[in-house]
C-alpha atoms as a PDB file:
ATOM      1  CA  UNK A   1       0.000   0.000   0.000  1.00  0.00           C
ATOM      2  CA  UNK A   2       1.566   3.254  -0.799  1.00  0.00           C
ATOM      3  CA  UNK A   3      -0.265   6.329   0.628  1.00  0.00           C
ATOM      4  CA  UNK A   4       1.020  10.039   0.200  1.00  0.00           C
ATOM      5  CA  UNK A   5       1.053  10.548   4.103  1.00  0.00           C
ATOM      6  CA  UNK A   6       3.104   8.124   6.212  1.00  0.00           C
ATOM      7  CA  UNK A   7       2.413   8.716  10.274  1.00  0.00           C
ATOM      8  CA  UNK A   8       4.145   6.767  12.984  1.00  0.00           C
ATOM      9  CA  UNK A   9       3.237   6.070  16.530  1.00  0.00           C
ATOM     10  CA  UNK A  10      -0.870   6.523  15.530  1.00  0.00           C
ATOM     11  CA  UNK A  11      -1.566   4.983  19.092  1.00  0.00           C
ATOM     12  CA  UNK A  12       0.094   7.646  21.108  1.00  0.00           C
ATOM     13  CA  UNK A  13      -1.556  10.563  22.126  1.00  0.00           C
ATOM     14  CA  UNK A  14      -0.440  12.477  19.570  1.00  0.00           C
ATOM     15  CA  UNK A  15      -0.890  10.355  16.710  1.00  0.00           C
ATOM     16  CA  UNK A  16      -4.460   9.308  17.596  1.00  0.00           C
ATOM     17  CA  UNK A  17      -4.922  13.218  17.360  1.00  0.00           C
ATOM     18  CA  UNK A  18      -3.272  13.392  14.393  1.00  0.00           C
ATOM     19  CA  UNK A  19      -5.377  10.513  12.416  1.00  0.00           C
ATOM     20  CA  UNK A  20      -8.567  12.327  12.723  1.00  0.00           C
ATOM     21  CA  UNK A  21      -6.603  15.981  12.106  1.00  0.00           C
ATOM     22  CA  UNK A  22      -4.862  14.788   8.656  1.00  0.00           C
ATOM     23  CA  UNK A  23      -7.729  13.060   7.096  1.00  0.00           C
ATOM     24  CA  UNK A  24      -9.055  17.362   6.193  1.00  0.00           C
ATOM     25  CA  UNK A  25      -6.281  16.926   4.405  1.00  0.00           C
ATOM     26  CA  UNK A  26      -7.882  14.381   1.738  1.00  0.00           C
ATOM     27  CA  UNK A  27      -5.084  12.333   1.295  1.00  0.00           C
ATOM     28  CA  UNK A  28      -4.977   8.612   2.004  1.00  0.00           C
ATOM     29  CA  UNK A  29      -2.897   7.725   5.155  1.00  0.00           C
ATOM     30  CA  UNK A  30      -0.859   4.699   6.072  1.00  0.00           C
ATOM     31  CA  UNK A  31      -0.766   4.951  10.006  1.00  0.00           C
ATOM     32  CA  UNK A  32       1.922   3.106  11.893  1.00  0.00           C
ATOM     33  CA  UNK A  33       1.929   1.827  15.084  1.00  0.00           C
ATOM     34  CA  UNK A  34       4.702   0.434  17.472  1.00  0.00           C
ATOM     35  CA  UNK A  35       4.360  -3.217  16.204  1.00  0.00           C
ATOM     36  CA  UNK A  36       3.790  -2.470  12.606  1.00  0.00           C
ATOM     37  CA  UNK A  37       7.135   0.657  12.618  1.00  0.00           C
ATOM     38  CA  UNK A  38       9.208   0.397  15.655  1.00  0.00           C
ATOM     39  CA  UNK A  39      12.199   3.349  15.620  1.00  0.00           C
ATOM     40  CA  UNK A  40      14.648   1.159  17.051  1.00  0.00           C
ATOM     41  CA  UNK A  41      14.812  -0.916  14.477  1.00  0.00           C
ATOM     42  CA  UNK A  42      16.616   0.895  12.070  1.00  0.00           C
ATOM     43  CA  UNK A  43      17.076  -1.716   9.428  1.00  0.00           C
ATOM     44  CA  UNK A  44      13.311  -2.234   9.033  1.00  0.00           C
ATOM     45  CA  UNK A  45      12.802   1.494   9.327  1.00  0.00           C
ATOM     46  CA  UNK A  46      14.636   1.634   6.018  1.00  0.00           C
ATOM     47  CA  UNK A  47      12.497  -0.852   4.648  1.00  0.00           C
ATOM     48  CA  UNK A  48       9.625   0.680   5.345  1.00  0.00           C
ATOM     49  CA  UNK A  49      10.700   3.657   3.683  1.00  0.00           C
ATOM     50  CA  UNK A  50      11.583   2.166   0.612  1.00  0.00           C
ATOM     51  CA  UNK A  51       8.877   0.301   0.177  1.00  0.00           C
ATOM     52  CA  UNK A  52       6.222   3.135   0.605  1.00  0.00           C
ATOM     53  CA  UNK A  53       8.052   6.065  -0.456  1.00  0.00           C
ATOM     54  CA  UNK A  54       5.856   8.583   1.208  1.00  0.00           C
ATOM     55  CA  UNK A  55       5.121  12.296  -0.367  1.00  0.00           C
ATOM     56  CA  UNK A  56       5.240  13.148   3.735  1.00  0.00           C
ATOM     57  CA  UNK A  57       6.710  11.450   7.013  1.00  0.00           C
ATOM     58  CA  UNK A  58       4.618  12.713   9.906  1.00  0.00           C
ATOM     59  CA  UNK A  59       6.395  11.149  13.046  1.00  0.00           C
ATOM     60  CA  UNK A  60       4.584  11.361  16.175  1.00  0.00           C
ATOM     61  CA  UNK A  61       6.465   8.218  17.748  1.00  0.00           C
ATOM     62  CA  UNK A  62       9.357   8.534  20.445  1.00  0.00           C
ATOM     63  CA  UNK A  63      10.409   7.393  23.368  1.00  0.00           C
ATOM     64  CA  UNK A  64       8.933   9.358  26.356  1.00  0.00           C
ATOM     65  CA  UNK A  65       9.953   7.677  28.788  1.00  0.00           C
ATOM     66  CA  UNK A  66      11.697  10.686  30.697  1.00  0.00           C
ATOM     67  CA  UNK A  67      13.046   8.953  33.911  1.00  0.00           C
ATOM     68  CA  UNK A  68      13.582   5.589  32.358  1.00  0.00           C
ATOM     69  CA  UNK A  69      15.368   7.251  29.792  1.00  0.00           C
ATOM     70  CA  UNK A  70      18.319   7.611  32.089  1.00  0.00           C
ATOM     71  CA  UNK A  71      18.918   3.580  32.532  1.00  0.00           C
ATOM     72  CA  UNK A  72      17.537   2.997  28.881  1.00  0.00           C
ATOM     73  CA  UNK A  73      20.113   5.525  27.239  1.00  0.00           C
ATOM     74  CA  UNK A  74      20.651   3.176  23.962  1.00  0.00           C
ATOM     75  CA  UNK A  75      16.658   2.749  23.544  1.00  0.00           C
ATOM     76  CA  UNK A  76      16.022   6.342  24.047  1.00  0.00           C
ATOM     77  CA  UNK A  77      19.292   7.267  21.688  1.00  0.00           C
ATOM     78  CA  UNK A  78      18.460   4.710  18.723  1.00  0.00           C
ATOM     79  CA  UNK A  79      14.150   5.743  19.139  1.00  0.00           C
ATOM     80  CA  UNK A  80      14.860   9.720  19.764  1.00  0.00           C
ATOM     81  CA  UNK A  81      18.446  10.408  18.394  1.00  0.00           C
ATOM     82  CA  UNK A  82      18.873   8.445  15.428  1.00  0.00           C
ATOM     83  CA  UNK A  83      15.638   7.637  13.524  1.00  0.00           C
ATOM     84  CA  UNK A  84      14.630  10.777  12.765  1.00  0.00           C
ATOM     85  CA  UNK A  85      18.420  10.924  11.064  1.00  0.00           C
ATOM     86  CA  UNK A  86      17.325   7.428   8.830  1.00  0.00           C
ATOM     87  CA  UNK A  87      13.202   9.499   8.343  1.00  0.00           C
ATOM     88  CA  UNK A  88      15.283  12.140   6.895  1.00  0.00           C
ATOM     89  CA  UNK A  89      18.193  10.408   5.050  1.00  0.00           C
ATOM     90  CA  UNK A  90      14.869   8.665   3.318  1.00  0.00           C
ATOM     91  CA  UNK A  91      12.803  11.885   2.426  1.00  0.00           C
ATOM     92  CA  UNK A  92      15.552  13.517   0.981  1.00  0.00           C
ATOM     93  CA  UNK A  93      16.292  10.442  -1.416  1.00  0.00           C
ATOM     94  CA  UNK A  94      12.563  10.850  -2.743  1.00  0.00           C
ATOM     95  CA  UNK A  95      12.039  15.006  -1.875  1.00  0.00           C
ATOM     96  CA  UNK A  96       9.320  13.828   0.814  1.00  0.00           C
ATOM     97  CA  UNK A  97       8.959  16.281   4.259  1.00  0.00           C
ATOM     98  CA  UNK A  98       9.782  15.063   7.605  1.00  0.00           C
ATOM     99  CA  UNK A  99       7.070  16.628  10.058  1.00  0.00           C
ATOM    100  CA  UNK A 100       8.849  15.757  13.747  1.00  0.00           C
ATOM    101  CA  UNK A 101       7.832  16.980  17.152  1.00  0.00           C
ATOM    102  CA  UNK A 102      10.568  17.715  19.906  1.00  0.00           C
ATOM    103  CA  UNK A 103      10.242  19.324  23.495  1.00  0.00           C
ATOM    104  CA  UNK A 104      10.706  21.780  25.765  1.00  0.00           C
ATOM    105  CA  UNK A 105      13.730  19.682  27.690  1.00  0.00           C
ATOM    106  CA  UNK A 106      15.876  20.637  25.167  1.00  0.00           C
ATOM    107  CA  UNK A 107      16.651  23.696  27.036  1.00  0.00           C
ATOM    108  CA  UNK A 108      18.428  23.513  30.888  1.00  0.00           C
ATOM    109  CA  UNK A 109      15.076  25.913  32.269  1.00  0.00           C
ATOM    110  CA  UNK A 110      18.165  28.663  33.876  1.00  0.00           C
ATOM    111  CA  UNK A 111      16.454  31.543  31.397  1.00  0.00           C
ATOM    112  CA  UNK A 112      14.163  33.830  33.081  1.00  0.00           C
ATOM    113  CA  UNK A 113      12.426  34.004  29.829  1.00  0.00           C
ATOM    114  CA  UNK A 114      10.333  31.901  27.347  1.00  0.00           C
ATOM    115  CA  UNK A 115      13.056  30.140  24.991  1.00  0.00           C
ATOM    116  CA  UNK A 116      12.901  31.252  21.257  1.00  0.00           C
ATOM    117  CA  UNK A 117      14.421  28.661  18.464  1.00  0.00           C
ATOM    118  CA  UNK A 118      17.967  30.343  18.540  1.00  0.00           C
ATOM    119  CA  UNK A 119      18.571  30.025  22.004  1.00  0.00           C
ATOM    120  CA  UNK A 120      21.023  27.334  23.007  1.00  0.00           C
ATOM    121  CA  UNK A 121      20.321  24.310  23.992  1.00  0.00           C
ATOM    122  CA  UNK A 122      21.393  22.829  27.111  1.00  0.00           C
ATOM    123  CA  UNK A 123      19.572  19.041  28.071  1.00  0.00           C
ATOM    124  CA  UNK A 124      19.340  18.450  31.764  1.00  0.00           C
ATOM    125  CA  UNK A 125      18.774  14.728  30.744  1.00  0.00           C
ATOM    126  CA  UNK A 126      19.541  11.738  28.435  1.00  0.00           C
ATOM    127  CA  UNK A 127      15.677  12.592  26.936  1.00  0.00           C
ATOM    128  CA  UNK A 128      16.684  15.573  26.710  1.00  0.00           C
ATOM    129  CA  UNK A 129      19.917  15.069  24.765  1.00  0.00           C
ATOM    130  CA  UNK A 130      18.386  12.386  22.703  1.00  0.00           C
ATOM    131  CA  UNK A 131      15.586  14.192  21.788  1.00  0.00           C
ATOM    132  CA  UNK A 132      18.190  17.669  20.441  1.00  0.00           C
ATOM    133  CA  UNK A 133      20.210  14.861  18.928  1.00  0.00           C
ATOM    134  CA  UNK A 134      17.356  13.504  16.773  1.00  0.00           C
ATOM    135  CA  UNK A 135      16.475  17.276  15.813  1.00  0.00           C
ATOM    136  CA  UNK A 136      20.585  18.028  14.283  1.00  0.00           C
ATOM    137  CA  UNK A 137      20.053  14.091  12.773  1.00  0.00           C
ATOM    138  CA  UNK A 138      17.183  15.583  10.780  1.00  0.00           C
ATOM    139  CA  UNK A 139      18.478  19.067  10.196  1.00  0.00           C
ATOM    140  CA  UNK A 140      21.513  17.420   8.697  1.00  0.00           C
ATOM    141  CA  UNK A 141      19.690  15.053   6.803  1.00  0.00           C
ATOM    142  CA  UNK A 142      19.122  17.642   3.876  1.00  0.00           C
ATOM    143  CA  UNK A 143      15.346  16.902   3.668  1.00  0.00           C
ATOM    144  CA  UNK A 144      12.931  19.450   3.883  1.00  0.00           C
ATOM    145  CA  UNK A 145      11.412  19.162   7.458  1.00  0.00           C
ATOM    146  CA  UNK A 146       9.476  21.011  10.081  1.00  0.00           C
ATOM    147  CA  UNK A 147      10.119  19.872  13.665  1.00  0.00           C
ATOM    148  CA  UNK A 148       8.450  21.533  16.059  1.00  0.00           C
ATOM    149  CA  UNK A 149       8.967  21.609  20.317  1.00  0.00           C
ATOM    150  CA  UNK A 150       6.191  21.529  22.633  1.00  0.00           C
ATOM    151  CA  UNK A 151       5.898  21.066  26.047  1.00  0.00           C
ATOM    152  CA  UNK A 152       3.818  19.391  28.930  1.00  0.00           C
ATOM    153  CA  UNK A 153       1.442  17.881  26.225  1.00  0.00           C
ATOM    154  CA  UNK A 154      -2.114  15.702  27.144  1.00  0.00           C
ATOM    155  CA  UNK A 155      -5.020  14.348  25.678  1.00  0.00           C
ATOM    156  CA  UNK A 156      -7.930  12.277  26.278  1.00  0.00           C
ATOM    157  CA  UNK A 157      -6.218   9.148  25.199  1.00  0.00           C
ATOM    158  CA  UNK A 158      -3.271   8.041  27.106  1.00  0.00           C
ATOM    159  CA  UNK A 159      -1.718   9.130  30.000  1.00  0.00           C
ATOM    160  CA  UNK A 160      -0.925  12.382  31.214  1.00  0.00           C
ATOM    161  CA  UNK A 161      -0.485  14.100  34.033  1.00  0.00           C
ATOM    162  CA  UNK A 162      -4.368  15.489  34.106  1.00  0.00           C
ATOM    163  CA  UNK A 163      -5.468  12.037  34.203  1.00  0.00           C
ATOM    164  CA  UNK A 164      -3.223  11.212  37.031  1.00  0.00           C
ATOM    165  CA  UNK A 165      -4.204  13.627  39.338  1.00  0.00           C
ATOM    166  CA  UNK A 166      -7.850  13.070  38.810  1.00  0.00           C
ATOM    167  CA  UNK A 167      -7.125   9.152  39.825  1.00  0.00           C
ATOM    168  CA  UNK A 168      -5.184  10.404  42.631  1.00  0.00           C
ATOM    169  CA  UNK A 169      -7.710  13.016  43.516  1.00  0.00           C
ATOM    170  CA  UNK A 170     -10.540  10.308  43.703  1.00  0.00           C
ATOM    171  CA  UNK A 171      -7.996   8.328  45.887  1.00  0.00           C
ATOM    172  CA  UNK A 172      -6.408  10.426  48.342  1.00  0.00           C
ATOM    173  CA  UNK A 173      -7.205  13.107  50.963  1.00  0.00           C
ATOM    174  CA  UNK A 174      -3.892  15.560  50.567  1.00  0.00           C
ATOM    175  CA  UNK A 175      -1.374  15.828  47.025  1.00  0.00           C
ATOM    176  CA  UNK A 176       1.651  17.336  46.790  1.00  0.00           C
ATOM    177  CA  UNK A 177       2.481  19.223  42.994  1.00  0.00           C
ATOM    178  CA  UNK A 178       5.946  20.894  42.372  1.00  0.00           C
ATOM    179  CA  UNK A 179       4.416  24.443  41.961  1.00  0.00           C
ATOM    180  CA  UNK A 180       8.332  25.739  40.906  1.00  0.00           C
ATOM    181  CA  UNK A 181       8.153  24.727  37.375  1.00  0.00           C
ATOM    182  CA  UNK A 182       6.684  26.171  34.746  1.00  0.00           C
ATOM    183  CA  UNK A 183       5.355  25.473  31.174  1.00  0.00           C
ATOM    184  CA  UNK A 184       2.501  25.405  28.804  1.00  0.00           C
ATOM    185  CA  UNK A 185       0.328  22.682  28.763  1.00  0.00           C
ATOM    186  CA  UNK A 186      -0.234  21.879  24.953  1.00  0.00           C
ATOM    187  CA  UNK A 187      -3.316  19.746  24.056  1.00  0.00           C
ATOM    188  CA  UNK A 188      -2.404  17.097  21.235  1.00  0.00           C
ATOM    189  CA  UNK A 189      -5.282  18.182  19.628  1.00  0.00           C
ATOM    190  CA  UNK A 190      -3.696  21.237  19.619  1.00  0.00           C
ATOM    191  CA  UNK A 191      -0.813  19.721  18.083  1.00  0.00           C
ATOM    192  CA  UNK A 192      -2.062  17.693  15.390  1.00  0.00           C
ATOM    193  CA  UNK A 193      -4.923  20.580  14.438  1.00  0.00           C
ATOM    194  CA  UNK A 194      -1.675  23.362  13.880  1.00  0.00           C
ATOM    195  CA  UNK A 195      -0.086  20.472  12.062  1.00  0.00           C
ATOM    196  CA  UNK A 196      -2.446  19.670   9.609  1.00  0.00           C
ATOM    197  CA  UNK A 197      -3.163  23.461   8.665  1.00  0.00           C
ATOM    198  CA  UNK A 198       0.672  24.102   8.234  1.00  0.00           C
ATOM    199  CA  UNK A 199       0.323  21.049   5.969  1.00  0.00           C
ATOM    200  CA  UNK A 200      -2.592  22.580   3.860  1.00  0.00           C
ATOM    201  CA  UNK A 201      -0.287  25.391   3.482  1.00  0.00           C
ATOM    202  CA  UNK A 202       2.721  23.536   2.029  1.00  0.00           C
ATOM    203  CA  UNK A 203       0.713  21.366   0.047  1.00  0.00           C
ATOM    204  CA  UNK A 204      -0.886  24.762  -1.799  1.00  0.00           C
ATOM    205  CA  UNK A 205       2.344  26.805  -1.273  1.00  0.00           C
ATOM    206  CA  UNK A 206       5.464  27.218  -4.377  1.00  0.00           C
ATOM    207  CA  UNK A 207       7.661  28.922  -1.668  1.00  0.00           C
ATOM    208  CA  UNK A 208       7.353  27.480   2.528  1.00  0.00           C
ATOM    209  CA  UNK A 209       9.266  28.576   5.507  1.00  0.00           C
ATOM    210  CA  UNK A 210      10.688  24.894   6.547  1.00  0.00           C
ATOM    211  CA  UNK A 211      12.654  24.426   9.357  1.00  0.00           C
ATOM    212  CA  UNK A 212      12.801  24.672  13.694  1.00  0.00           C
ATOM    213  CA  UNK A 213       9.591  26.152  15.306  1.00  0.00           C
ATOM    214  CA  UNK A 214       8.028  26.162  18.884  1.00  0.00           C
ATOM    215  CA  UNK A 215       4.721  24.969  19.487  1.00  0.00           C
ATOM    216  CA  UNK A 216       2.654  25.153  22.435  1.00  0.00           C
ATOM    217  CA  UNK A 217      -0.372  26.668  23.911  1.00  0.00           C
ATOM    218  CA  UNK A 218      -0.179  30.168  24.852  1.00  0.00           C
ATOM    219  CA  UNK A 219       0.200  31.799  28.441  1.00  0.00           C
ATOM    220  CA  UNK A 220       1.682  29.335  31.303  1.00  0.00           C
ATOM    221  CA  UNK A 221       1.552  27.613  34.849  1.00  0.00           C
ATOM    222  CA  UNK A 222       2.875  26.172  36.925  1.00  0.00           C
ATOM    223  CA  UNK A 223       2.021  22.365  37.755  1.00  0.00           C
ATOM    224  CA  UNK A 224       0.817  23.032  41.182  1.00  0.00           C
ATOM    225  CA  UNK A 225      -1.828  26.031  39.564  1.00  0.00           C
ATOM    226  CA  UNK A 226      -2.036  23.023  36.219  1.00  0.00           C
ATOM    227  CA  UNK A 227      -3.901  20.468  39.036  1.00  0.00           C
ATOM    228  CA  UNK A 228      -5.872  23.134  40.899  1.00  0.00           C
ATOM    229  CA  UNK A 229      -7.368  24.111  37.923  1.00  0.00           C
ATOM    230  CA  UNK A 230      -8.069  20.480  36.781  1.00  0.00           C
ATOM    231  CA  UNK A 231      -9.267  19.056  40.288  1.00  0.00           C
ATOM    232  CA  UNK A 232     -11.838  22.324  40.649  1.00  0.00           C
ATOM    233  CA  UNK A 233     -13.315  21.160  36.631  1.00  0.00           C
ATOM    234  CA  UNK A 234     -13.830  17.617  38.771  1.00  0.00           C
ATOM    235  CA  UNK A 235     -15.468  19.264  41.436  1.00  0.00           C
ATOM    236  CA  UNK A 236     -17.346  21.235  39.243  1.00  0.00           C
ATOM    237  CA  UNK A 237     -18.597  18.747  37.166  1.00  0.00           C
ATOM    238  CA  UNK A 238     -19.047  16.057  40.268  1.00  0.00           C
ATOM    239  CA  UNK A 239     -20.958  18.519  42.612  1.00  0.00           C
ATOM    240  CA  UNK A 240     -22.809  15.695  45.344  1.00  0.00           C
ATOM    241  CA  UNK A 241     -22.300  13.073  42.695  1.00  0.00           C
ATOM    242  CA  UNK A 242     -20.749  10.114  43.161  1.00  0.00           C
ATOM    243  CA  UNK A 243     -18.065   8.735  42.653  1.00  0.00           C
ATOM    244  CA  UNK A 244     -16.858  12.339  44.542  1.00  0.00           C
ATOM    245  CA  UNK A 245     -13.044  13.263  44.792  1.00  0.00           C
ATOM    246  CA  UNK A 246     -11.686  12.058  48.293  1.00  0.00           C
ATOM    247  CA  UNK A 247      -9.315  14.837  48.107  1.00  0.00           C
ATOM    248  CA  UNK A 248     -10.018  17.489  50.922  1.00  0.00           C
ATOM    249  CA  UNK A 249     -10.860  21.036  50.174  1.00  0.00           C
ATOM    250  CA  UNK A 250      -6.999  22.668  51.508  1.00  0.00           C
ATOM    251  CA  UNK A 251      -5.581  18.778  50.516  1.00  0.00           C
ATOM    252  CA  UNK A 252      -3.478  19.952  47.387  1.00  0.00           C
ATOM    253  CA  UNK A 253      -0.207  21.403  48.743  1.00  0.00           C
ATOM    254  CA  UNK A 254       2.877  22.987  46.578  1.00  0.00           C
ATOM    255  CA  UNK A 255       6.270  21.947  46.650  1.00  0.00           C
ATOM    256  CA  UNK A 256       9.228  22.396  45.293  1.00  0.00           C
ATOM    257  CA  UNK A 257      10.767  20.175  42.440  1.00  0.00           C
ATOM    258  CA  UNK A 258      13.890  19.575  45.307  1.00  0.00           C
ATOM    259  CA  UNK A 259      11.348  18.182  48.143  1.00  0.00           C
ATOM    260  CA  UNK A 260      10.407  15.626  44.831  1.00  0.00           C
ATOM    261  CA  UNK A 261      13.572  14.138  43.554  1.00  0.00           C
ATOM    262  CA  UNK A 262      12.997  12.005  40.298  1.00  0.00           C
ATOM    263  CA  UNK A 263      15.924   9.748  38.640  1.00  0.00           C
ATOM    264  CA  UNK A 264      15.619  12.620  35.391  1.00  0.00           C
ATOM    265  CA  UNK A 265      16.409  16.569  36.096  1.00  0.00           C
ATOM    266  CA  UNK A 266      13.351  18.620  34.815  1.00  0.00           C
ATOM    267  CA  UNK A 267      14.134  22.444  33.878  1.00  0.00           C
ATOM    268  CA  UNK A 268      12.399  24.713  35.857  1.00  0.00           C
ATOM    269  CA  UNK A 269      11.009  26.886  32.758  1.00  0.00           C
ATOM    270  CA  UNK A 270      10.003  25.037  29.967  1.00  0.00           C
ATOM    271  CA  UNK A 271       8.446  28.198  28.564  1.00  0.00           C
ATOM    272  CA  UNK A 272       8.666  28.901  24.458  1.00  0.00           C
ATOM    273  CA  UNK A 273       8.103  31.410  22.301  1.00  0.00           C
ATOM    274  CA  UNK A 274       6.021  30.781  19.902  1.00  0.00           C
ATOM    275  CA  UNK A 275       5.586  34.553  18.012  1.00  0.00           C
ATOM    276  CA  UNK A 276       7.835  33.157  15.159  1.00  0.00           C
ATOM    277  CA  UNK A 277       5.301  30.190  14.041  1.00  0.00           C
ATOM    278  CA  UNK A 278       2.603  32.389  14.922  1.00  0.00           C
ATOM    279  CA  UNK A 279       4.085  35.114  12.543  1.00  0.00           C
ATOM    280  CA  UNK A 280       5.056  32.931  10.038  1.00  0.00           C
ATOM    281  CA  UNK A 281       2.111  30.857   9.497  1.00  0.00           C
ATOM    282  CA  UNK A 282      -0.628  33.667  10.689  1.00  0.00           C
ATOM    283  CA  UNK A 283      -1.749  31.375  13.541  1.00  0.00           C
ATOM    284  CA  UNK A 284      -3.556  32.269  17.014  1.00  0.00           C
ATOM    285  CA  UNK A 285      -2.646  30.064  19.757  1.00  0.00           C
ATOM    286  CA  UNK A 286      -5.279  29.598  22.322  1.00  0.00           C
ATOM    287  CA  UNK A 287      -4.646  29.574  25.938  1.00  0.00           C
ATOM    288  CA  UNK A 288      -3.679  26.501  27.592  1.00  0.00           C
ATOM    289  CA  UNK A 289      -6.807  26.184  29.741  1.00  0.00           C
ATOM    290  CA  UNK A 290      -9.008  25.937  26.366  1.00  0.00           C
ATOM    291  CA  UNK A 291      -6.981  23.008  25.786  1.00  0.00           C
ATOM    292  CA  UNK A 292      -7.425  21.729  29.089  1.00  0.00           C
ATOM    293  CA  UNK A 293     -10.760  22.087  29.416  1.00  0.00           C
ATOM    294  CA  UNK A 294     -12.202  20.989  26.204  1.00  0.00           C
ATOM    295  CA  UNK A 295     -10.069  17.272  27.313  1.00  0.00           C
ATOM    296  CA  UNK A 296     -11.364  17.280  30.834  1.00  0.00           C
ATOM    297  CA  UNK A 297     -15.100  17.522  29.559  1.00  0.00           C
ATOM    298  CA  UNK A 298     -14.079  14.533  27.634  1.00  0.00           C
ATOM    299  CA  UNK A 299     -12.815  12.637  30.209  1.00  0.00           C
ATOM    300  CA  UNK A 300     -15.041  13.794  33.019  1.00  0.00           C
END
């Protein structure tokens, strides 16, 4: 089966997003999941490739496993770091585009303000690093390519941290929420919606501004405020109902990210500017609680 569009990881949250998102598009899809493309295998990757030759490569698979990452180095390097190096080494062979999605952890968080694409990088982690390392893979590729960083994204399928605290809201009577970092919580829906209207644009377009952009939601919190603001849409939509959230009224308490030590270093501002895809593209990001709330009425 060849098909014009060729997305990977279609069960993640992003790629479930993206199926329904791309099909406005009109183009038939081939969508790829972990069993049927897995990025660590690089020598059916190229397979793959060859055998489909794809007009675009939309990759919405990685390996996200942030704290694992750090014992799982050569998983996280040959998923993060070096496929998107063989996706692009492929593209350019057949002029196809390489859509790829990176993250905020590129950047060490020391900046006082939101990171723009031509600030330096600096990875607190090995996600981190394998993630930048998969973005210079592509860039040096030579194919034409839009990768774009995010941060802190969710959705109504899969995990994410809004679904965890509303289990652990239902389940305990106090929660403690590092309220010292900051970011933009980015719906994948979000995501996959700016996606497919960049790729209306290229598709119609003789000239297109390819290359590194930042993605997110606008405004930003903190992920202390982040769970207020989804445990008071459970309340809300709860009220005397049961099942009720066991968490008490004062029970959600802020710490800071040193009182909560995990095996991967987070930075504490994952903020990004986003003016120059806005700009570029003539897009208005909504705020993040939009995002958030439109996924919460789903779930709730």
């Amino acid at each position: 089966m060849n098909a014009p569009i060729l997305l990977t990881g279609c069960n993640g949250q992003l790629g479930f997003e993206l199926q329904t998102a791309l099909t406005a598009l009109g183009l038939p899809i081939l969508a790829l999941n972990h069993q049927t493309c897995d990025l660590s295998d690089h020598a059916a990757l190229r397979r793959l490739l060859a055998e489909h030759r794809p007009s675009i490569i939309v990759n919405a698979a990685a390996y996200t496993a942030v704290d694992r990452a750090e014992t799982e180095p050569e998983l996280a390097n040959a998923v993060n770091a070096l496929a998107p190096g063989i996706l692009g080494e492929a593209a350019a062979a057949i002029g196809a585009l390489v859509v790829h999605y990176s993250t905020d952890y590129v950047f060490d968080g020391q900046s006082a303000e939101p990171y723009r694409e031509s600030d330096a990088p600096n990875p607190l982690n090995v996600y981190g690093h394998s993630k930048l390392a998969g973005e210079r893979a592509l860039q040096a590729s030579g194919a034409k390519h839009l990768i774009f960083r995010t941060s802190w994204v969710f959705g109504a399928h899969g995990n994410n941290f809004a679904k965890t605290m509303l289990r652990l809201a239902a389940e305990r009577e106090t929660l403690n929420v590092v309220a010292d970092q900051y970011g933009a919580p980015t719906s994948a829906a979000l995501l996959a919606e700016v996606t497919a209207q960049i790729l209306r644009e290229y598709l119609s377009s003789e000239t297109f501004p390819f290359g590194l952009y930042h993605l997110t939601a606008s405004g930003a919190t903190n992920w202390h405020a982040y769970a207020a603001h989804v445990i008071a849409a459970a309340r809300d939509f709860y009220g005397n109902a049961r099942p009720s959230l066991k968490l008490a009224a004062d029970g959600l308490n802020a710490i800071t990210a040193s009182a909560y030590p995990l095996p991967a270093a987070r930075p504490a501002n994952s903020r990004l500017d986003c003016s120059l895809l806005q700009r570029r593209f003539g897009l208005r990001l909504p705020p993040w609680q939009e995002g958030v709330d439109r996924v919460l009425q789903q779930i709730l």
